[in-house]
C-alpha atoms as a PDB file:
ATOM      1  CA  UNK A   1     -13.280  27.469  38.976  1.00  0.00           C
ATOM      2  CA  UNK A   2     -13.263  26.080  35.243  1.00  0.00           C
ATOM      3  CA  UNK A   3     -13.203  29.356  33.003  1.00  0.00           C
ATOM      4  CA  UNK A   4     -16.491  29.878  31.155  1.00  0.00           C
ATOM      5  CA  UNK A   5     -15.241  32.233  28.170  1.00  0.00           C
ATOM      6  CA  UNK A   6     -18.846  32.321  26.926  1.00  0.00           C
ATOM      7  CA  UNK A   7     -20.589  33.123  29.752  1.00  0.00           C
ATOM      8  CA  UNK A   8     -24.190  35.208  29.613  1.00  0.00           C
ATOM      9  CA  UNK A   9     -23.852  34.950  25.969  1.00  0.00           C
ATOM     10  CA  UNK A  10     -26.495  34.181  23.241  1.00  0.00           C
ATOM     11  CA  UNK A  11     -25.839  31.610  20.689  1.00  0.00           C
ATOM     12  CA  UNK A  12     -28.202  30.069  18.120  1.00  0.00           C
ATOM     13  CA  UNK A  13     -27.390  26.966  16.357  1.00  0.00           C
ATOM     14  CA  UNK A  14     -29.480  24.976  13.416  1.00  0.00           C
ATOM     15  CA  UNK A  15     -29.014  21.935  13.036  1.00  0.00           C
ATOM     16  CA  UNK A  16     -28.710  20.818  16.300  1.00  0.00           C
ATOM     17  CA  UNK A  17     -30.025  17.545  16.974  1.00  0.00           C
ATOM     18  CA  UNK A  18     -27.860  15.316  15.789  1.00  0.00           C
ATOM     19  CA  UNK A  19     -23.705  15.365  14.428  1.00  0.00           C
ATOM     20  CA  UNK A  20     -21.897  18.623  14.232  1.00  0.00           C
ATOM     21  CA  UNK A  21     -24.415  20.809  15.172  1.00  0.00           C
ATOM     22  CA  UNK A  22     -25.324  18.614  18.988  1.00  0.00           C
ATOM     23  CA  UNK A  23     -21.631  18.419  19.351  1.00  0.00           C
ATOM     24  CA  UNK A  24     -21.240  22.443  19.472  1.00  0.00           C
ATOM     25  CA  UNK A  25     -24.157  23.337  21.010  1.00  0.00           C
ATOM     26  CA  UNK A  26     -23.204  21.270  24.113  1.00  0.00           C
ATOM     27  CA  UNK A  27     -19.589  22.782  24.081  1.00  0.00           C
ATOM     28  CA  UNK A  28     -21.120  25.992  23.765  1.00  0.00           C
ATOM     29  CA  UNK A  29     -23.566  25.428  26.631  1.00  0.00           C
ATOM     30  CA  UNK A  30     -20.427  24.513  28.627  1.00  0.00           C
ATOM     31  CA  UNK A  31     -18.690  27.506  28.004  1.00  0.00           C
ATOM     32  CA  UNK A  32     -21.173  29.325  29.427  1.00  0.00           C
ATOM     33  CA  UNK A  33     -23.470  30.607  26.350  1.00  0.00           C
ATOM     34  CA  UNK A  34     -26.830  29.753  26.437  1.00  0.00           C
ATOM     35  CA  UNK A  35     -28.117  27.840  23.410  1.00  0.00           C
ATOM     36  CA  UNK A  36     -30.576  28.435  21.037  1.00  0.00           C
ATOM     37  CA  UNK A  37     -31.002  25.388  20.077  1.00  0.00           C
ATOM     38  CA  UNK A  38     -33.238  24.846  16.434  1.00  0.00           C
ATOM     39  CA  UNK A  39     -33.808  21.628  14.600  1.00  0.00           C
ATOM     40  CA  UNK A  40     -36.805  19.476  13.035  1.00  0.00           C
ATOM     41  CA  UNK A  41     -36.932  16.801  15.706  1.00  0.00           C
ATOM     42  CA  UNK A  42     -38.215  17.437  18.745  1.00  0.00           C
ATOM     43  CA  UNK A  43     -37.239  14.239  20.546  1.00  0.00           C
ATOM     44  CA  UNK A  44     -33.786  15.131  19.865  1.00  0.00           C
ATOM     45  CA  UNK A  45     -33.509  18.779  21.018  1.00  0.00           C
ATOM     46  CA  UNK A  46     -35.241  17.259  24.312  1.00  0.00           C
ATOM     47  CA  UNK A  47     -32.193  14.979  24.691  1.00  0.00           C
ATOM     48  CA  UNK A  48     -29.918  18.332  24.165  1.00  0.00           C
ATOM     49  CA  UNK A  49     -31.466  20.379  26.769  1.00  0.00           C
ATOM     50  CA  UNK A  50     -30.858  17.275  28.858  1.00  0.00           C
ATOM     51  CA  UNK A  51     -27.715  16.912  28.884  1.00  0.00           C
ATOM     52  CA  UNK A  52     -26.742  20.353  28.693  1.00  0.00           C
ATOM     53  CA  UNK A  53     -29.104  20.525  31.831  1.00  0.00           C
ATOM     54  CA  UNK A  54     -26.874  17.506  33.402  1.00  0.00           C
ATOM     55  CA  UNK A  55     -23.653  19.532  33.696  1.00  0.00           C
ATOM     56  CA  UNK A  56     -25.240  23.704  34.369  1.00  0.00           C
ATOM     57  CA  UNK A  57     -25.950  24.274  31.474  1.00  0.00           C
ATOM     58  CA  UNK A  58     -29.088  26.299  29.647  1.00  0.00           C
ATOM     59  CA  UNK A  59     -31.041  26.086  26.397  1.00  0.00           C
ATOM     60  CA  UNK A  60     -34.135  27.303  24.752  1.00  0.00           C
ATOM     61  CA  UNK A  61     -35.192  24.621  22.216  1.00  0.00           C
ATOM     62  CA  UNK A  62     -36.892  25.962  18.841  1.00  0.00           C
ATOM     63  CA  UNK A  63     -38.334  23.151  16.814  1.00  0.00           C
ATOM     64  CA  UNK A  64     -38.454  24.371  13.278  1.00  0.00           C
ATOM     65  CA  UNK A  65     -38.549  23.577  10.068  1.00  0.00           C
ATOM     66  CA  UNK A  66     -35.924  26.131   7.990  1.00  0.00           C
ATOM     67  CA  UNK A  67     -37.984  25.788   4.815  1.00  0.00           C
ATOM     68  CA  UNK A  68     -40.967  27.894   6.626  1.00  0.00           C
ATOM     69  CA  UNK A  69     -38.921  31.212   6.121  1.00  0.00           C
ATOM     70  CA  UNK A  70     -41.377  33.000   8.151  1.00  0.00           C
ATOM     71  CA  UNK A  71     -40.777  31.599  11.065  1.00  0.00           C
ATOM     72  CA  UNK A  72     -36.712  32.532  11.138  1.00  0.00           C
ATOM     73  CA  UNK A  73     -38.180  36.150  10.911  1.00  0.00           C
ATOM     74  CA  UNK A  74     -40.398  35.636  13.917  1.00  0.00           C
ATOM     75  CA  UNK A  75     -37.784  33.776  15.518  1.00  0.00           C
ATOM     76  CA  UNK A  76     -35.460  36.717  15.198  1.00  0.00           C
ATOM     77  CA  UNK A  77     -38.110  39.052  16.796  1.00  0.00           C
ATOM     78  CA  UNK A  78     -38.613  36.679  19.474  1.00  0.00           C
ATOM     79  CA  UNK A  79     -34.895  36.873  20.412  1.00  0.00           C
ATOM     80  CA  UNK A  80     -35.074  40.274  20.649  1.00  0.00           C
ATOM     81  CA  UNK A  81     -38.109  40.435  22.615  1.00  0.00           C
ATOM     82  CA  UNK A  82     -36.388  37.851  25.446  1.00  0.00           C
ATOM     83  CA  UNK A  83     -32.434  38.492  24.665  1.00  0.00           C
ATOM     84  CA  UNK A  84     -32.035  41.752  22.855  1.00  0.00           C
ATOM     85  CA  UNK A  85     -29.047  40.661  21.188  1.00  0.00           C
ATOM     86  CA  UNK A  86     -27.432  37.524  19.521  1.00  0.00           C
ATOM     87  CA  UNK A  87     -23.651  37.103  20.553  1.00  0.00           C
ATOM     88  CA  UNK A  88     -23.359  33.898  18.102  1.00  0.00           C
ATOM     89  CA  UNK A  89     -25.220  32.149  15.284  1.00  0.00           C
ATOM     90  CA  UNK A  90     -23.843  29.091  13.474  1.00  0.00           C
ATOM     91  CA  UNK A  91     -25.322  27.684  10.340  1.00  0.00           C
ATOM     92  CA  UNK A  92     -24.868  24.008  10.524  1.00  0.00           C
ATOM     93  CA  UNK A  93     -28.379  22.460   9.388  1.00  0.00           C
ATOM     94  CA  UNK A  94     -27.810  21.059   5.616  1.00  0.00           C
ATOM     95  CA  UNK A  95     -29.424  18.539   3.175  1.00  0.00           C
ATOM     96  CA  UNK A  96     -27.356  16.692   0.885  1.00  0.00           C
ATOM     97  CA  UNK A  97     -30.265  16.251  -1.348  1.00  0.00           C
ATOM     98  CA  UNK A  98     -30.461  13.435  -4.684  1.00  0.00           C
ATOM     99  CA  UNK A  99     -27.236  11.960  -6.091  1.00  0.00           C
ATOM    100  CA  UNK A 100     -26.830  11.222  -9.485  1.00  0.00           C
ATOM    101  CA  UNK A 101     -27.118  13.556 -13.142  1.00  0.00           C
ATOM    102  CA  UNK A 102     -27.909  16.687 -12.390  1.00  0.00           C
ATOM    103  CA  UNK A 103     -30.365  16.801 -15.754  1.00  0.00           C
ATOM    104  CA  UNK A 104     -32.071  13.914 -13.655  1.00  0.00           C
ATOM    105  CA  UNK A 105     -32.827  15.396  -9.753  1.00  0.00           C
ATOM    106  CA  UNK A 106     -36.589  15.881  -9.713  1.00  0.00           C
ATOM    107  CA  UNK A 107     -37.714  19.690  -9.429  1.00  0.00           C
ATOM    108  CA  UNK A 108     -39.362  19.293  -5.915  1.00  0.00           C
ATOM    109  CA  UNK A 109     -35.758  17.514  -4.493  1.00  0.00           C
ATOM    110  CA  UNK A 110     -33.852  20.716  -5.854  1.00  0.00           C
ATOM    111  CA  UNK A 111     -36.060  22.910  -4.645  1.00  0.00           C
ATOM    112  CA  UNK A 112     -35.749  21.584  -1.009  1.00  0.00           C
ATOM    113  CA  UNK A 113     -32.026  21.300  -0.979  1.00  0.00           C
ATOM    114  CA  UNK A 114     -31.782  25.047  -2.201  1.00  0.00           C
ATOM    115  CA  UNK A 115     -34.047  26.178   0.203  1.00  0.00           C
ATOM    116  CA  UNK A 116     -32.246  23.988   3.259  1.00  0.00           C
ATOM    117  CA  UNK A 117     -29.027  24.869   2.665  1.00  0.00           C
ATOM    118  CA  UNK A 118     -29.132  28.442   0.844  1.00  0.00           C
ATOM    119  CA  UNK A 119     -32.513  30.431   1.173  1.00  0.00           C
ATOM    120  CA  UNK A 120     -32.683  29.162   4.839  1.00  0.00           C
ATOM    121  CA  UNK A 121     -29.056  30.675   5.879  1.00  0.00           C
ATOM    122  CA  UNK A 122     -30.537  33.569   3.710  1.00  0.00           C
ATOM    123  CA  UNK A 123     -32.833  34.083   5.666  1.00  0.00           C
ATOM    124  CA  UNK A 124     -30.736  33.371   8.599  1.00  0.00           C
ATOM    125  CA  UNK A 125     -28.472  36.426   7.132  1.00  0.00           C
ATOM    126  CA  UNK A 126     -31.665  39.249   7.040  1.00  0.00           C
ATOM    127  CA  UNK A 127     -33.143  38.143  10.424  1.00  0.00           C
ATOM    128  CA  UNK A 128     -30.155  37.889  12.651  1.00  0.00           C
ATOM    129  CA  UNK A 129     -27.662  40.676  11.371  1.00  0.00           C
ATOM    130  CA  UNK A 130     -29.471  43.026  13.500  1.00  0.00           C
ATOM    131  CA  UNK A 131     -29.278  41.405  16.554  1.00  0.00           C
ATOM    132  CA  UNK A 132     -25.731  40.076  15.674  1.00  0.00           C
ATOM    133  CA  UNK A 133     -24.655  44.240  15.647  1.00  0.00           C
ATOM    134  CA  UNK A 134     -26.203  44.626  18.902  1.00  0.00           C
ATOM    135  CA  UNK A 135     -23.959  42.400  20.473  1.00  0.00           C
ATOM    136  CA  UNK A 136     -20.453  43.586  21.417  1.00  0.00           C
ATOM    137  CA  UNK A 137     -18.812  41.069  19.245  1.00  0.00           C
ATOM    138  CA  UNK A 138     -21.228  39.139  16.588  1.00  0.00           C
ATOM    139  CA  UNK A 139     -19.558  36.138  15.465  1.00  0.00           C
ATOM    140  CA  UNK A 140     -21.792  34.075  12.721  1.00  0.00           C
ATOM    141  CA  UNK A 141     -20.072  30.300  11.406  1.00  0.00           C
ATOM    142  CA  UNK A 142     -21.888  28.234   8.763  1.00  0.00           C
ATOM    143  CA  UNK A 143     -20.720  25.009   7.280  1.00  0.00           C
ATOM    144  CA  UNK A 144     -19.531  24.519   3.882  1.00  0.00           C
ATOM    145  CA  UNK A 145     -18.044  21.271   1.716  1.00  0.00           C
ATOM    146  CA  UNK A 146     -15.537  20.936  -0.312  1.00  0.00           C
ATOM    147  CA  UNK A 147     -17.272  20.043  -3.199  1.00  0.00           C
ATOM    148  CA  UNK A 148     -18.214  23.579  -3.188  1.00  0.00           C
ATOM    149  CA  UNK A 149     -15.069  23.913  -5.088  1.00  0.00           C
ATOM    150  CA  UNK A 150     -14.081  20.493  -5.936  1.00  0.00           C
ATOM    151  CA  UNK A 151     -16.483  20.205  -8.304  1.00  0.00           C
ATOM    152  CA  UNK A 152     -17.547  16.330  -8.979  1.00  0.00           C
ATOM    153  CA  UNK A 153     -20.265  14.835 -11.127  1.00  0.00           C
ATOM    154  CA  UNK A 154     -22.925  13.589  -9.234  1.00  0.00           C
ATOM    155  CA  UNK A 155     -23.497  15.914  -6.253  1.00  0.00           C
ATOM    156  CA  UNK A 156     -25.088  18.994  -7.967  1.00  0.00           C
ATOM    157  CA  UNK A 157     -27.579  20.383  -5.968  1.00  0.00           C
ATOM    158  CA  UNK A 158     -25.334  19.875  -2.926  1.00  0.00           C
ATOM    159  CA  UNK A 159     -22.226  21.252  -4.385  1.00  0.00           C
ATOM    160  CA  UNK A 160     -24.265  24.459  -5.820  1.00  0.00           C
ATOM    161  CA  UNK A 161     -25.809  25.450  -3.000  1.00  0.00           C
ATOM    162  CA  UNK A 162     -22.594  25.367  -0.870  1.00  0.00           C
ATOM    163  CA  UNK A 163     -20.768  27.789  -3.605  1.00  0.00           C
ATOM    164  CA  UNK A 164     -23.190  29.713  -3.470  1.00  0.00           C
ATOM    165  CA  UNK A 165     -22.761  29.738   0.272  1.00  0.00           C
ATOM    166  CA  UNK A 166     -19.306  30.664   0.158  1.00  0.00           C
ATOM    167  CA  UNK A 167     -20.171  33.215  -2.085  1.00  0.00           C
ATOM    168  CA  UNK A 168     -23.050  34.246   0.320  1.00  0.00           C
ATOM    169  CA  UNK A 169     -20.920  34.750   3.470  1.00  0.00           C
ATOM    170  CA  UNK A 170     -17.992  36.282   1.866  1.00  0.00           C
ATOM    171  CA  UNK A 171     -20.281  39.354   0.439  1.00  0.00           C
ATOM    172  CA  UNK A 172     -21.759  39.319   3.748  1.00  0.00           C
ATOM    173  CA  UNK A 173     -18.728  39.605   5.180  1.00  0.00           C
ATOM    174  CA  UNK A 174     -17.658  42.874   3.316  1.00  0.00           C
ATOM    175  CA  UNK A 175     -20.534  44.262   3.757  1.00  0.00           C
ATOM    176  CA  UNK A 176     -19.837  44.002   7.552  1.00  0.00           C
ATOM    177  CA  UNK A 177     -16.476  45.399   7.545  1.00  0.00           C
ATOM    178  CA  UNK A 178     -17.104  48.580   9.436  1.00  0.00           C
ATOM    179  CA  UNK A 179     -18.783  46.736  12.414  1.00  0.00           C
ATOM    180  CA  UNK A 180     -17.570  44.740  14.708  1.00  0.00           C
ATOM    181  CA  UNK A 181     -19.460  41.433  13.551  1.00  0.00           C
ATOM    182  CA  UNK A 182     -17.176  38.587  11.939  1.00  0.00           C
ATOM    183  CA  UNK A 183     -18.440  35.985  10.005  1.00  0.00           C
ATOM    184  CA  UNK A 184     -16.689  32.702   8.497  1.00  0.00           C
ATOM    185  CA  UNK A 185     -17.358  29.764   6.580  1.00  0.00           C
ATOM    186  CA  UNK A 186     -15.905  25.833   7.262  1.00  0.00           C
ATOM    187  CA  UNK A 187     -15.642  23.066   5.648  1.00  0.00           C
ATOM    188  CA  UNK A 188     -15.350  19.938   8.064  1.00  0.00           C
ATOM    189  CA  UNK A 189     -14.591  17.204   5.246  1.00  0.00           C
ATOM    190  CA  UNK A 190     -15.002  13.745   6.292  1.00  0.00           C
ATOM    191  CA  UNK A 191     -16.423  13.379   9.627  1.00  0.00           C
ATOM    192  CA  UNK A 192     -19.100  10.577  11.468  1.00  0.00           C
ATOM    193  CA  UNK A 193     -21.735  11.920  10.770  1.00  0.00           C
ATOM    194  CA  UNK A 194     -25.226  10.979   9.321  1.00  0.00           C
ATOM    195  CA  UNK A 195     -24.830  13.022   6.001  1.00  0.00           C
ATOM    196  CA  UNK A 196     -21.661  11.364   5.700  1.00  0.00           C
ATOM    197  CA  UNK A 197     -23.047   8.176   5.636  1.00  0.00           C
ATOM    198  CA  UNK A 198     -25.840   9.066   2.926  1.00  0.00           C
ATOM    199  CA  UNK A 199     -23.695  10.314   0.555  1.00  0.00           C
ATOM    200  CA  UNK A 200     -21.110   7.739   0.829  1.00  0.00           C
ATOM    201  CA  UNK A 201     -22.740   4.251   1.929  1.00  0.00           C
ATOM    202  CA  UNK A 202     -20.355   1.734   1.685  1.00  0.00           C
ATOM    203  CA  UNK A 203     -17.505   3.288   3.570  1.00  0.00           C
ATOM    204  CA  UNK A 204     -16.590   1.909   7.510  1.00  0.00           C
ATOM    205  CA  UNK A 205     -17.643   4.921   9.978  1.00  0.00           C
ATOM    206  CA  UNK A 206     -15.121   3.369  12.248  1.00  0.00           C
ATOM    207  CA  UNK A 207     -11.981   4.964  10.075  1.00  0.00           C
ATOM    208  CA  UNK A 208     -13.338   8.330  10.633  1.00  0.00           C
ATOM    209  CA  UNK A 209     -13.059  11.312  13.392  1.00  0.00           C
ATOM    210  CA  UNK A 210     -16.029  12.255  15.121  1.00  0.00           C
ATOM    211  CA  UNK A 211     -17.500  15.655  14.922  1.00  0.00           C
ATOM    212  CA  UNK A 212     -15.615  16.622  18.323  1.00  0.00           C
ATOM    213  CA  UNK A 213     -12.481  17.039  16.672  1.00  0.00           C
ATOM    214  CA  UNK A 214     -13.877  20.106  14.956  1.00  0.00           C
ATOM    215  CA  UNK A 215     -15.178  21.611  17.937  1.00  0.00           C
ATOM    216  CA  UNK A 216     -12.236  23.405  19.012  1.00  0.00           C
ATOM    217  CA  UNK A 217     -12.208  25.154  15.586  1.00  0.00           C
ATOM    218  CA  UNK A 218     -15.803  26.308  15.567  1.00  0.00           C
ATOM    219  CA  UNK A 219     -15.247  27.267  19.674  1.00  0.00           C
ATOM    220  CA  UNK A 220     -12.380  29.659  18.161  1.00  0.00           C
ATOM    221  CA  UNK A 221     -14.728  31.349  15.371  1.00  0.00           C
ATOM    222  CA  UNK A 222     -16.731  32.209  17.949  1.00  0.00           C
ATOM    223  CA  UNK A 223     -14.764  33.682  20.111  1.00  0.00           C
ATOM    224  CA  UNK A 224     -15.130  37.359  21.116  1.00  0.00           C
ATOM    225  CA  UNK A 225     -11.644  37.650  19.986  1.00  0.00           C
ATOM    226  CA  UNK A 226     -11.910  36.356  16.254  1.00  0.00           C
ATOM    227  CA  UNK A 227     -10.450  39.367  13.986  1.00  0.00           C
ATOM    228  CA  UNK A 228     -10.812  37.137  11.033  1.00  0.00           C
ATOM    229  CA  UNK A 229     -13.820  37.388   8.447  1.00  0.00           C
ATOM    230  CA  UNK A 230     -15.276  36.416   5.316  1.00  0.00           C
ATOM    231  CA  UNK A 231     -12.523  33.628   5.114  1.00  0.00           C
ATOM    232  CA  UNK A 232     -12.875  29.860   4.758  1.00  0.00           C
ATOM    233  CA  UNK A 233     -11.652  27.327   7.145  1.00  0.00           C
ATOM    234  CA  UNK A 234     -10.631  23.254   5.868  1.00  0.00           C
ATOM    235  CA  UNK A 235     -10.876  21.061   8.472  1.00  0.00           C
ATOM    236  CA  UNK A 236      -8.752  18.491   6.270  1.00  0.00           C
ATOM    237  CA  UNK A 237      -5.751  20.610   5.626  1.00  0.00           C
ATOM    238  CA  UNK A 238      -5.909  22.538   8.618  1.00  0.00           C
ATOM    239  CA  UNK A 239      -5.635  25.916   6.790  1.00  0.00           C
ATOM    240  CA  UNK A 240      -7.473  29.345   4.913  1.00  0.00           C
ATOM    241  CA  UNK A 241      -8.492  28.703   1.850  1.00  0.00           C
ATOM    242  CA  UNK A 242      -7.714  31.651  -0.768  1.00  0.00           C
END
């Protein structure tokens, strides 16, 4: 019988119709976990629960839109209403937001990316801790860039939010020390993936790895046993960051 190390456990993951985020959920579905599956698109999640149907597998699909806070805090009620607990929760769902001067990104643009890819994990943070505790080994991933600390002109919004990400998680993470939860941070770098192709349009998709090659990672920072926390992991060099 093909081990399922996952098996009866909870996992919710944002993002999840399309790139990273679909790639995970149906490895996660495979290893037994049943997926919480939240994105915008409908139509997508549909094709999800599809295939994870195709080989065993089992989702719940949550259409949402992150920037209506409210509705992470009734989502987090609703899983413990039907789950009691959340075993794992990866932040994946991002913007990258307007390129170009930072003096020049219109106020209703910056607003959106900060509440995509900061207040939402936020949010994210003060819903699901609880349920994260009640589990016997809470593991929460979100995805970072590395222009969170390669700083470049051009990417502002982008680059802000995701430092203030890191520095999101890693309080987080100390503040979790005396539990048993463990939460990380990773930075993928250059993958095929939509937001890839936004931010740099002329380059060939063809010359670069597919999100599956980072699957393995994220399957191991979920993992019951994970001992690390509050760290970063880069894809590109294959290493902790300091």
């Amino acid at each position: 019988m093909t081990e399922r190390p996952l098996t009866d456990k909870i996992a919710l993951v944002t993002g999840a119709s399309r790139g990273i985020g679909y790639t995970l959920a149906k490895e996660l579905a495979r290893a037994g976990a049943h997926v919480v599956a939240v994105a915008r698109t409908q139509g997508a999640l549909e094709e999800l629960d599809d295939e994870i149907r195709d080989f065993g597998g089992a989702a719940t699909l949550v259409p949402l839109d992150l920037t209506d806070v409210e509705a992470i805090d009734r989502l987090g009620g609703a899983l413990y209403e039907r789950f009691g607990r959340l075993d794992v929760l990866v932040g994946n769902a991002g913007v990258l937001g307007p390129m170009g001067p930072l003096s020049h990104a219109a106020p209703k643009d910056f607003d959106k990316v900060v509440a995509v890819n900061l207040t939402a994990n936020w949010r994210l943070v003060r819903s699901m801790e609880p349920l994260l505790k009640l589990a016997p080994a809470g593991r929460a991933v979100f995805l970072t860039s590395g222009v969170a600390r390669r700083i470049r002109p051009f990417w502002g919004p982008y680059a802000l939010t995701k430092a203030a990400l890191e520095a999101m998680v890693a309080t987080w993470a100390q503040e979790l020390a005396i539990t048993a939860v463990k939460v990380n941070l990773v930075n993928p770098g250059p993958l095929r993936t939509r937001m890839r192709a936004q931010a740099m349009p002329g380059e060939d998709a063809e010359t670069l790895d597919t999100p599956m090659v980072l699957v393995p990672k994220l399957m191991e920072l979920v993992s019951p046993a994970l001992e690390v926390s509050g760290r970063v992991w880069d894809h590109p060099t294959q290493s902790w960051l300091d």
